[in-house]
N, C-alpha and C. Protein backbone atom coordinates (compact mmCIF):
# COMPACT_ATOMS: atom_id res chain seq x y z
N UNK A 1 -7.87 -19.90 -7.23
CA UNK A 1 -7.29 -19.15 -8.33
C UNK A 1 -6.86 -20.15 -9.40
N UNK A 2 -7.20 -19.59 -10.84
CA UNK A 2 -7.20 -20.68 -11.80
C UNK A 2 -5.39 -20.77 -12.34
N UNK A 3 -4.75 -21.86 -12.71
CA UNK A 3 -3.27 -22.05 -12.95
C UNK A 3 -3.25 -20.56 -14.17
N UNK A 4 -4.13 -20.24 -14.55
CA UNK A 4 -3.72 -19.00 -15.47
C UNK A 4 -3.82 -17.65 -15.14
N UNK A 5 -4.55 -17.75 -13.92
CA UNK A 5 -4.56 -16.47 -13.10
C UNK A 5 -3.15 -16.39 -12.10
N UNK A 6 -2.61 -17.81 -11.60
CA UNK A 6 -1.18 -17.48 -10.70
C UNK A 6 -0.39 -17.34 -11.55
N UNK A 7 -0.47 -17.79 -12.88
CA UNK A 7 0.70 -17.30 -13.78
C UNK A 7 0.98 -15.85 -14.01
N UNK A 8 0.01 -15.20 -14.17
CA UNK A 8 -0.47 -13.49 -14.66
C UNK A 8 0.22 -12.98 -13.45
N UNK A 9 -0.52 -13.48 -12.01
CA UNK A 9 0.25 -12.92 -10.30
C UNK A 9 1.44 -12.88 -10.86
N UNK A 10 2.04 -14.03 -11.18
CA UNK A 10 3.63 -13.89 -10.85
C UNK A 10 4.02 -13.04 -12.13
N UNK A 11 3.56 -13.22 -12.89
CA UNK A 11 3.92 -12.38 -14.11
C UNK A 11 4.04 -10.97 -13.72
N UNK A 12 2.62 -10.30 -13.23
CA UNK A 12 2.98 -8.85 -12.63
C UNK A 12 3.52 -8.70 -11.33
N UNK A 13 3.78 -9.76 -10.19
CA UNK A 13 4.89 -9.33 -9.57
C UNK A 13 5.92 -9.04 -9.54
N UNK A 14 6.39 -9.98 -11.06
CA UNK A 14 8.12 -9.98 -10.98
C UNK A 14 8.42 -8.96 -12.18
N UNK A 15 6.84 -8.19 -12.72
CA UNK A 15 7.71 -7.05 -13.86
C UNK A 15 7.53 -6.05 -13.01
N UNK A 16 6.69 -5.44 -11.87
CA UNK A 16 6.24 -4.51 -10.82
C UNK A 16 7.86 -4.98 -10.09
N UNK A 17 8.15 -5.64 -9.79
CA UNK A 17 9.49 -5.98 -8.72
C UNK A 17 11.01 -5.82 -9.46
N UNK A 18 10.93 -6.12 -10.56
CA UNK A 18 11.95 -5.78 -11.40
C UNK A 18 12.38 -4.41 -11.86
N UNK A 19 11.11 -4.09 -12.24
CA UNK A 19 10.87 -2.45 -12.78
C UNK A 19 9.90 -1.59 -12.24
N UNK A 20 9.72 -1.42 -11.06
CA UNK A 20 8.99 -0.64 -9.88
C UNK A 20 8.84 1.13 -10.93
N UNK A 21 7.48 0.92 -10.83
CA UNK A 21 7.13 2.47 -11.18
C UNK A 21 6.89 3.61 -10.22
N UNK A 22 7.00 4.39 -10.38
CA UNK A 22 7.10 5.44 -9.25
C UNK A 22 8.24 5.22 -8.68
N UNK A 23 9.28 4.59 -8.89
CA UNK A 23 10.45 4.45 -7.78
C UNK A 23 11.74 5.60 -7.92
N UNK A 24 11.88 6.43 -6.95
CA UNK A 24 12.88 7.41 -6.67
C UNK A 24 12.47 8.88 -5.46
N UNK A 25 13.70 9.42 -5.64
CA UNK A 25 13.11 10.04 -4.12
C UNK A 25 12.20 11.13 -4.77
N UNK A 26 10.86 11.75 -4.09
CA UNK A 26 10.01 12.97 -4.63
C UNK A 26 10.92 13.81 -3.62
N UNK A 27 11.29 14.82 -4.15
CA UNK A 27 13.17 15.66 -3.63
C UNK A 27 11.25 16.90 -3.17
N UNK A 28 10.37 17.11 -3.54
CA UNK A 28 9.60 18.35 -2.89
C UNK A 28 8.55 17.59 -2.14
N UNK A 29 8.32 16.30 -1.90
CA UNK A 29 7.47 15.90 -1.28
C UNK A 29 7.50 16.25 0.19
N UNK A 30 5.47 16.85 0.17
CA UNK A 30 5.22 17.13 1.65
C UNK A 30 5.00 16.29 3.14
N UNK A 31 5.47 15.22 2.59
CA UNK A 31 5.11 14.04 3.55
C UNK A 31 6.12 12.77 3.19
N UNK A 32 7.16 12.70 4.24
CA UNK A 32 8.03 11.58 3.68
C UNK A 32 7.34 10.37 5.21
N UNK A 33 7.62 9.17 4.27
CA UNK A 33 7.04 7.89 5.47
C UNK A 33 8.54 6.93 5.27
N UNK A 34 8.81 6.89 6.47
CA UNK A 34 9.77 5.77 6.80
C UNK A 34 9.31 3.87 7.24
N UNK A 35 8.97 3.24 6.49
CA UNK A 35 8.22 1.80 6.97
C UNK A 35 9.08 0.43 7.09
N UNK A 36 8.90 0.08 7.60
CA UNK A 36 10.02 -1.36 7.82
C UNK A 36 9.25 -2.83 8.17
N UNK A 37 9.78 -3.50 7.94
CA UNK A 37 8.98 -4.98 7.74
C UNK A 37 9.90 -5.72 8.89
N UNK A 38 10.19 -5.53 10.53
CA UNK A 38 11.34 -6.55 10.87
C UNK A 38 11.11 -8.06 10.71
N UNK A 39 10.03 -8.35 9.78
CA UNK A 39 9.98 -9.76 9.80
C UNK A 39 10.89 -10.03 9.00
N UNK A 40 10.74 -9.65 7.72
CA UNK A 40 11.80 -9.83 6.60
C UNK A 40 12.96 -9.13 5.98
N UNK A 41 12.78 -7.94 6.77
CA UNK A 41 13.85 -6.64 6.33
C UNK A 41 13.44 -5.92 5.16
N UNK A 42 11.90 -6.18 4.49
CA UNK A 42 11.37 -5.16 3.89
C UNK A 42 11.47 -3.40 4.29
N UNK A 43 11.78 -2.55 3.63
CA UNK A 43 12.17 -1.18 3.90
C UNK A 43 11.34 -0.49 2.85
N UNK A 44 10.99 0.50 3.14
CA UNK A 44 10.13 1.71 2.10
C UNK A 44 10.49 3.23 2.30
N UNK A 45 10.33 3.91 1.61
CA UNK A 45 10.59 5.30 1.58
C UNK A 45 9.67 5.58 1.12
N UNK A 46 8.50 6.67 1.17
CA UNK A 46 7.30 6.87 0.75
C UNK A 46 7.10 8.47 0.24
N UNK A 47 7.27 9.20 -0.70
CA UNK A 47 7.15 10.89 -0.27
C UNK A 47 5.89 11.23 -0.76
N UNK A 48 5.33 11.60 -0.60
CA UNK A 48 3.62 12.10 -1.11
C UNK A 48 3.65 13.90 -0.93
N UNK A 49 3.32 13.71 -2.46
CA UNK A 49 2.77 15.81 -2.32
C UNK A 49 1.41 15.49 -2.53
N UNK A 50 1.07 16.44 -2.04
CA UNK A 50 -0.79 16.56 -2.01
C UNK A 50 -0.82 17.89 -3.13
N UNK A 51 -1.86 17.86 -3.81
CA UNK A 51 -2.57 19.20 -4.51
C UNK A 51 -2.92 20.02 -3.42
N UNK A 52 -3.70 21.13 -4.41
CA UNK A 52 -4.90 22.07 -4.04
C UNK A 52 -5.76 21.92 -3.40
N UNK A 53 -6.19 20.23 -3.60
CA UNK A 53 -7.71 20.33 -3.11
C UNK A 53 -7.36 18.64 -2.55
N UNK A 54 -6.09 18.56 -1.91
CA UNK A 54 -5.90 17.31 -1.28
C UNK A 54 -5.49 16.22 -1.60
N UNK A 55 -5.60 16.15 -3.02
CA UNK A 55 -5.31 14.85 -3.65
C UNK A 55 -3.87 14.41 -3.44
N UNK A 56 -3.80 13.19 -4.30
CA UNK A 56 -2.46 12.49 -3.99
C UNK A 56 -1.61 12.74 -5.57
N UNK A 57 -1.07 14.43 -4.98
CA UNK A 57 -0.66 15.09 -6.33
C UNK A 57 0.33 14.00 -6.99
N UNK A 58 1.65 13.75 -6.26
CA UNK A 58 2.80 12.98 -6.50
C UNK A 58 2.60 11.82 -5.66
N UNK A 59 3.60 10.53 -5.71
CA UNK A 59 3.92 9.84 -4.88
C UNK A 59 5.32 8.91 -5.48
N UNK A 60 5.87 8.79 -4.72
CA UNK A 60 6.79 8.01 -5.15
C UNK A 60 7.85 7.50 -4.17
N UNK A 61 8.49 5.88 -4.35
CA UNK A 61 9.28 5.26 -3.02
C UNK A 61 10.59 5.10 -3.70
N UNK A 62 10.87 4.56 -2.76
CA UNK A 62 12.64 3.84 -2.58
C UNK A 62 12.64 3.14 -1.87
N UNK A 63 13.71 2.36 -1.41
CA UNK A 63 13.40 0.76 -0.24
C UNK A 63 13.95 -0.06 -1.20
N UNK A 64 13.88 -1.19 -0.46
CA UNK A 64 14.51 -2.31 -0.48
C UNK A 64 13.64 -3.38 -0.12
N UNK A 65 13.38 -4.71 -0.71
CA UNK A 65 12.63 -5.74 0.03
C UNK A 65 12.25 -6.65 -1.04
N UNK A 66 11.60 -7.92 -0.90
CA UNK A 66 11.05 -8.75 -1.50
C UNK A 66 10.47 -8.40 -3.11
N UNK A 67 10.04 -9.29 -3.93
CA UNK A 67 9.33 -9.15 -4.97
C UNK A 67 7.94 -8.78 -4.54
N UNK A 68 7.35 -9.28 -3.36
CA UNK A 68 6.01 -8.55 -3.26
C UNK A 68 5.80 -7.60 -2.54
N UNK A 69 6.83 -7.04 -1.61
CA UNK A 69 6.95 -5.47 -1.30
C UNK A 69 6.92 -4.65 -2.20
N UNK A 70 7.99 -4.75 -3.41
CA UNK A 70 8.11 -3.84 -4.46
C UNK A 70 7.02 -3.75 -5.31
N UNK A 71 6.57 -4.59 -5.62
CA UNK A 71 5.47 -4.93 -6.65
C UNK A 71 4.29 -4.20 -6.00
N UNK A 72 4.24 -4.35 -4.46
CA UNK A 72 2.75 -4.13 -3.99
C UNK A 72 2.90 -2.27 -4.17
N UNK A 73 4.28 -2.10 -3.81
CA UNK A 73 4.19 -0.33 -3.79
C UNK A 73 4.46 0.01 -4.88
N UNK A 74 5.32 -0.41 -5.86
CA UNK A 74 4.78 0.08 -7.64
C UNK A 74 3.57 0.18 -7.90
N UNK A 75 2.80 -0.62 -7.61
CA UNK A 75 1.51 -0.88 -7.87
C UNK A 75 0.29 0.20 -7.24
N UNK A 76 0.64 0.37 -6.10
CA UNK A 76 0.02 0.71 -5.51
C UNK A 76 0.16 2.56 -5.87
N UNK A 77 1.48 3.16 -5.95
CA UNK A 77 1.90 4.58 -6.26
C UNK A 77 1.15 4.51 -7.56
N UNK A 78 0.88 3.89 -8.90
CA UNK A 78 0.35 4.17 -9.64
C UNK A 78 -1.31 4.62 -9.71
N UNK A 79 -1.52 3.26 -8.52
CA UNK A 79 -3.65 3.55 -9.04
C UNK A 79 -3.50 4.78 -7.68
N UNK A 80 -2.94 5.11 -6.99
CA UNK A 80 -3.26 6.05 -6.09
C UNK A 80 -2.38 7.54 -6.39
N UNK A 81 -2.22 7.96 -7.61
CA UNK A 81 -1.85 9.08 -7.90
C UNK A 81 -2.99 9.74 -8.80
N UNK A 82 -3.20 11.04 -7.92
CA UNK A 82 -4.26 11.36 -8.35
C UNK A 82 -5.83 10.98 -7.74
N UNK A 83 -5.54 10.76 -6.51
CA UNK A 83 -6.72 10.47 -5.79
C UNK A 83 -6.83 11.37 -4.61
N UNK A 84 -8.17 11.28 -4.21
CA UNK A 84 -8.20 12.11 -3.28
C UNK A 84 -8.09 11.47 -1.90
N UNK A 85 -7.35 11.71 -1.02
CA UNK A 85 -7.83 11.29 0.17
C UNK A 85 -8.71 10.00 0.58
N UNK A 86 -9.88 10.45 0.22
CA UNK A 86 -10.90 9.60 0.92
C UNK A 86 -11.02 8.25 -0.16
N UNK A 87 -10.37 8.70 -1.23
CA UNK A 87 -10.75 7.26 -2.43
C UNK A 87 -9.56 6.64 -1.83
N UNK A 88 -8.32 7.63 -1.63
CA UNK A 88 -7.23 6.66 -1.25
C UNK A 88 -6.82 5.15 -0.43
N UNK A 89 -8.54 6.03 0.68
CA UNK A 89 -8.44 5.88 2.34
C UNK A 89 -9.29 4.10 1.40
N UNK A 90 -10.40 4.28 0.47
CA UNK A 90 -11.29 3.66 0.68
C UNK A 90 -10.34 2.52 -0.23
N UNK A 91 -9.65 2.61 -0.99
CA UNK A 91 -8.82 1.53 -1.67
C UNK A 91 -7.70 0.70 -0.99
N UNK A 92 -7.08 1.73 0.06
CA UNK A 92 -6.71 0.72 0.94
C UNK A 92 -7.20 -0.59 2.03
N UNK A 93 -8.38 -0.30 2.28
CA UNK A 93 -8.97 -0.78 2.94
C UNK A 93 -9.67 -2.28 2.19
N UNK A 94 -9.68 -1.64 0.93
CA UNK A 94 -10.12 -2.62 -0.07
C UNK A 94 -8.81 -3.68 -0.39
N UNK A 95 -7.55 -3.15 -0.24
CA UNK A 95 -7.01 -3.51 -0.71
C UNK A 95 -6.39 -4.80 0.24
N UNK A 96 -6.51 -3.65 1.83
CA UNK A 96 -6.23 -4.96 2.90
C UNK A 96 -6.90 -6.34 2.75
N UNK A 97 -8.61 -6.23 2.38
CA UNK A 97 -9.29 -7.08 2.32
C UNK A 97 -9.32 -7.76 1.57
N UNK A 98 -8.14 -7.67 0.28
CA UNK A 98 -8.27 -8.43 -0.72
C UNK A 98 -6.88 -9.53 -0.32
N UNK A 99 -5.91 -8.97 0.07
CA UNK A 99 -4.75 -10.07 0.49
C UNK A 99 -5.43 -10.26 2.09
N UNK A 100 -5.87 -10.11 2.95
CA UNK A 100 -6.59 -11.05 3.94
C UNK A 100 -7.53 -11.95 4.06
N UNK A 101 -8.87 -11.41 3.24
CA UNK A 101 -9.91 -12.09 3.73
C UNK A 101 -10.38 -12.92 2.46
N UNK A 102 -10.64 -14.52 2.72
CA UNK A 102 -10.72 -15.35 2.06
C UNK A 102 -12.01 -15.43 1.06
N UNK A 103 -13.16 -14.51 1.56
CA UNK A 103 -14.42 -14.15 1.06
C UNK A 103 -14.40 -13.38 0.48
N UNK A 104 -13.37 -12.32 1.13
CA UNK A 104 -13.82 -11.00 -0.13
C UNK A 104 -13.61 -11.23 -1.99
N UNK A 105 -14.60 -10.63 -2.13
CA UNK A 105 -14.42 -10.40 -3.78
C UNK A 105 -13.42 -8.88 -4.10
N UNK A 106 -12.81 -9.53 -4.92
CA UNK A 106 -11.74 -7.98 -5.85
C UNK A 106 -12.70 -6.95 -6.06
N UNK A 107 -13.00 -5.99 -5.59
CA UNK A 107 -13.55 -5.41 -6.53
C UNK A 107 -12.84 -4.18 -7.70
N UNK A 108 -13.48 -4.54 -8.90
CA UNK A 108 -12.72 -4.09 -10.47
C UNK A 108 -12.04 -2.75 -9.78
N UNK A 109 -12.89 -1.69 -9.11
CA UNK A 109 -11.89 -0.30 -8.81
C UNK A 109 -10.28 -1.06 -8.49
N UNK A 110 -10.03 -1.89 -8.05
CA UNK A 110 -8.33 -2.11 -7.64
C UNK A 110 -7.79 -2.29 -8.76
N UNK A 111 -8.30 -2.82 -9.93
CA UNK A 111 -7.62 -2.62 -11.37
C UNK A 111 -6.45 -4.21 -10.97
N UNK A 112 -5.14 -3.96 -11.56
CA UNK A 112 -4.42 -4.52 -11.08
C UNK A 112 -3.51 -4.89 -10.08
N UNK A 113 -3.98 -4.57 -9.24
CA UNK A 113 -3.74 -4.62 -7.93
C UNK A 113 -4.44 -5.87 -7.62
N UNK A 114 -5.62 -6.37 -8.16
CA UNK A 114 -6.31 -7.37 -8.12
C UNK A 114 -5.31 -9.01 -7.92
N UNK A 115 -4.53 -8.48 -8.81
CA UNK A 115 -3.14 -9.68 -9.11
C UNK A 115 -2.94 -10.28 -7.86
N UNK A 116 -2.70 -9.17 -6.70
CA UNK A 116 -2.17 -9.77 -5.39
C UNK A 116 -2.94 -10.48 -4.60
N UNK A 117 -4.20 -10.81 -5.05
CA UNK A 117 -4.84 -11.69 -4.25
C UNK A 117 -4.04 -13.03 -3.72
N UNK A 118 -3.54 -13.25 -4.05
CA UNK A 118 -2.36 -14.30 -4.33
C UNK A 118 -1.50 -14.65 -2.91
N UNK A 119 -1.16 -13.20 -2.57
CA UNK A 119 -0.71 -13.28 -1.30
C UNK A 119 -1.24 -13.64 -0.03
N UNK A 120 -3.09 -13.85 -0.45
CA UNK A 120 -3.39 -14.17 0.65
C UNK A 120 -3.56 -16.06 0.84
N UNK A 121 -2.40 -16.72 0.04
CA UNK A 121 -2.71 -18.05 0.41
C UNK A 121 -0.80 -18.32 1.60
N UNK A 122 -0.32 -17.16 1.18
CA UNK A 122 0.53 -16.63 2.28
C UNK A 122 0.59 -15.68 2.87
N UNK A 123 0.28 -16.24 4.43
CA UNK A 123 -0.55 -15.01 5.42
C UNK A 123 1.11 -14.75 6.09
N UNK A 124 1.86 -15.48 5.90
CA UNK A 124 3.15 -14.90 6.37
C UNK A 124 3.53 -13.57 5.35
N UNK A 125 3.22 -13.79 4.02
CA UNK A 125 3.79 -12.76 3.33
C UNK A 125 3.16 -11.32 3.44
N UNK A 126 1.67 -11.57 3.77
CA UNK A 126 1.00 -10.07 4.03
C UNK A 126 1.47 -8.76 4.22
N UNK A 127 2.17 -8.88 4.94
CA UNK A 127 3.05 -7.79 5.93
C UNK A 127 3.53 -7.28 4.44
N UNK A 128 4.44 -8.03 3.87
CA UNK A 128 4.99 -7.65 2.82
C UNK A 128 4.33 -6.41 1.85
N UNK A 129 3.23 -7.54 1.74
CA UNK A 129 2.14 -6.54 0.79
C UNK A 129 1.84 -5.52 1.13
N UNK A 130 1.79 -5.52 2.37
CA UNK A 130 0.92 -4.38 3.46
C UNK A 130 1.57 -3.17 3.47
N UNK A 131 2.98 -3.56 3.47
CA UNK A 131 4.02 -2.14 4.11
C UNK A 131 3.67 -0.87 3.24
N UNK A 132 3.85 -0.95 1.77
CA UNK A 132 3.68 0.36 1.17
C UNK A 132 2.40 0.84 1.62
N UNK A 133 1.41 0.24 1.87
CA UNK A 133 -0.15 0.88 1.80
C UNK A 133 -0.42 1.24 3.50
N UNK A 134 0.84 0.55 4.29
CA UNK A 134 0.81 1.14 5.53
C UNK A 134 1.21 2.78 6.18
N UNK A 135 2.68 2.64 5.03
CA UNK A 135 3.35 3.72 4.81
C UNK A 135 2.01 4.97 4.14
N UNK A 136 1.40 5.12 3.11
CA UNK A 136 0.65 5.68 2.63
C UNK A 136 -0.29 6.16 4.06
N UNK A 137 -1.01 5.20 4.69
CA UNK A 137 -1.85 5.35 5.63
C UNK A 137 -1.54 6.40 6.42
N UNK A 138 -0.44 6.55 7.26
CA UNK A 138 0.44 7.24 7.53
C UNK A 138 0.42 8.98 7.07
N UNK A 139 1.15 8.38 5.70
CA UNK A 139 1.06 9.76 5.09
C UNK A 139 -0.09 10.86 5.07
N UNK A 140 -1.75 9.99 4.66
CA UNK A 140 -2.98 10.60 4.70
C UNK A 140 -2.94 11.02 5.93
N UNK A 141 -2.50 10.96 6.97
CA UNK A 141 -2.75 11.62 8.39
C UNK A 141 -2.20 12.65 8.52
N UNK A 142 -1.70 13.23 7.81
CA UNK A 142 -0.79 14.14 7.76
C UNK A 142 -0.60 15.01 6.56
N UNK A 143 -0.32 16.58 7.14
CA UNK A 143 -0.43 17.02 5.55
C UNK A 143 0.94 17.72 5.13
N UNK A 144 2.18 17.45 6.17
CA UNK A 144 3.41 17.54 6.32
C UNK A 144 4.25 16.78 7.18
N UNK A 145 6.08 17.25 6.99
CA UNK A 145 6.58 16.52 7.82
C UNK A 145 6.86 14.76 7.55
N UNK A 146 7.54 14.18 8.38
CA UNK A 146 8.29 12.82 8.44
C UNK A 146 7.23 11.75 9.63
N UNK A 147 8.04 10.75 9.18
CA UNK A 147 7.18 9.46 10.19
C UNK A 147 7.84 8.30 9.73
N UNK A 148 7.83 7.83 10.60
CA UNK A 148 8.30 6.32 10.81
C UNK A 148 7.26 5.40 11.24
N UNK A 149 6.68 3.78 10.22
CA UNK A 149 5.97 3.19 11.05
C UNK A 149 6.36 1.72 10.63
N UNK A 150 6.15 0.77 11.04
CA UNK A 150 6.07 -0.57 11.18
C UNK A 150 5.47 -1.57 11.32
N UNK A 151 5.40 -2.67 10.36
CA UNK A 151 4.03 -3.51 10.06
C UNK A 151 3.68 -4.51 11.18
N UNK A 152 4.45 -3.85 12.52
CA UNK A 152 4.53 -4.55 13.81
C UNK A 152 4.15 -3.63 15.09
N UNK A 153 3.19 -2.72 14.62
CA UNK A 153 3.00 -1.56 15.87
C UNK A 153 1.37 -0.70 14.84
N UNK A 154 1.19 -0.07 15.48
CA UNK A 154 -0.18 0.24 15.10
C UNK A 154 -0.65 1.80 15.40
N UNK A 155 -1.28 2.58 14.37
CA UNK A 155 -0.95 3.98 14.65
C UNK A 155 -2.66 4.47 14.35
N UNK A 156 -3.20 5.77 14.81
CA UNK A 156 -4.22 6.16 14.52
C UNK A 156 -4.91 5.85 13.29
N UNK A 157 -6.06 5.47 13.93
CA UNK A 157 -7.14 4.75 12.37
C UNK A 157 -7.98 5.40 12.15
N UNK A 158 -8.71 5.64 10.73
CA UNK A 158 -9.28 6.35 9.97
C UNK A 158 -10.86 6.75 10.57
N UNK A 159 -11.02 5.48 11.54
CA UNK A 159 -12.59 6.01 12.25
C UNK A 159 -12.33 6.76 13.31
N UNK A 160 -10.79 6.64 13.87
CA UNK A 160 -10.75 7.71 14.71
C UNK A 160 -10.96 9.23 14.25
N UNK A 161 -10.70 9.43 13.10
CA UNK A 161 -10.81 10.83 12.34
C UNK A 161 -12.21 10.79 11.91
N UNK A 162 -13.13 9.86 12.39
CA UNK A 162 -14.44 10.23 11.93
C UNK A 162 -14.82 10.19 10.43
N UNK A 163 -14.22 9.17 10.03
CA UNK A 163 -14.33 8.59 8.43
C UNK A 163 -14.57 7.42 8.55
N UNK A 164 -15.61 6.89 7.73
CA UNK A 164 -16.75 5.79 7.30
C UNK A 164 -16.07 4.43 8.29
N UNK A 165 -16.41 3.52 9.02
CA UNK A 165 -16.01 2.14 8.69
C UNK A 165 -16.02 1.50 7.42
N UNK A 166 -15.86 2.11 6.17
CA UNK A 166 -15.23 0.85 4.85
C UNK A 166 -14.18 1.75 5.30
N UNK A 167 -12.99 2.73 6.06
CA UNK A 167 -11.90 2.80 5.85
C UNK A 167 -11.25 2.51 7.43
N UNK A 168 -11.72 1.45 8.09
CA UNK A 168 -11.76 1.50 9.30
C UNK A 168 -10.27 0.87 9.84
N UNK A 169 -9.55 1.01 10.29
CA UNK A 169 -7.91 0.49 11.23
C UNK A 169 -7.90 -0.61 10.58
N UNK A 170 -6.34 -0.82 10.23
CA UNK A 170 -5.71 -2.18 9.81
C UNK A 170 -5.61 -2.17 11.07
N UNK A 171 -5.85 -4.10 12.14
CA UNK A 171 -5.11 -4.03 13.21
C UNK A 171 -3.56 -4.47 13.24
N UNK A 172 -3.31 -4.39 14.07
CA UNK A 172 -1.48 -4.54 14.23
C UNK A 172 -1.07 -5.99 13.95
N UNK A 173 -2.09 -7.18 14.15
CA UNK A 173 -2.05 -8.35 13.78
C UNK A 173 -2.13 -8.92 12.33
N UNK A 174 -3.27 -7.93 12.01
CA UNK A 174 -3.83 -8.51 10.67
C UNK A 174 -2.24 -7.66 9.52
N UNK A 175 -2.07 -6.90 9.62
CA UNK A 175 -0.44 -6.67 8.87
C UNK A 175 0.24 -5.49 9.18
């Protein structure tokens, strides 16, 4: 990453972490996610309403945690409002692969979200990144009701529901 590209990272981490969009409780949301980081004491609140036809009508958090917890779920409630399901399913997956894997290329659909590549030259911080889009994961399983999950335990994956391998299980290791 070029010294003008980690400048931009930190630039949109710390205005995403400062001034988190989407942040407050959705008081009608059909799906609240409870997520926790015990590595660092990252915390999330997640509420997601779905539309008519499935999409990711609302979303919006609360929590507590790092500059790249907040940043990753500001970030993340924005490009995923208004998606359906399966784009949701397929951007997360994209998105894991962009703070893990040292090969993957960004691809442009993550928009700015792209920024966080950054995190993957700290594989301790992942988790961080991970929690909101874990919390979300979560939520898509469901089309009501509460949950609790943790970037240290591991819950039904998307090929178990018989959806593509590009949206295939974060494992419990990788964040």
């Amino acid at each position: 990453m070029s010294l003008e590209l980690e400048e931009l990272y930190q630039e949109v981490i710390l205005d995403h972490s400062r001034r988190p969009r989407n942040f407050g409780d959705l008081a009608d949301a059909a799906v609240r996610v409870h997520g926790d980081n015990p590595a660092c004491g990252d915390e999330i609140h997640l509420g997601v309403k779905f539309g008519p036809d499935g999409e990711l009508q609302e979303i919006k958090f609360t929590g507590h945690g790092c500059a790249i917890s907040q940043a990753s779920a500001s970030l993340m409630t924005m490009k995923l409002k208004g998606k359906s399901r399966a784009e949701a399913e397929v951007m997360l997956r994209a998105f894991h692969d962009l703070v893990t894997d040292e090969t993957a290329e960004a691809p442009r659909t993550l928009g700015d979200l792209r920024m966080m590549q950054g995190v993957r030259k700290f594989p301790q911080r992942v988790k961080c990144a991970m929690l909101a889009w874990r919390a979300v994961e979560q939520a898509l399983l469901q089309s009501a009701g509460e949950a609790t999950i943790s970037t240290e335990t591991d819950f039904a994956a998307p090929r178990q529901r018989g959806l593509p391998d590009s949206a295939a299980p974060i494992g419990k290791n990788a964040a």
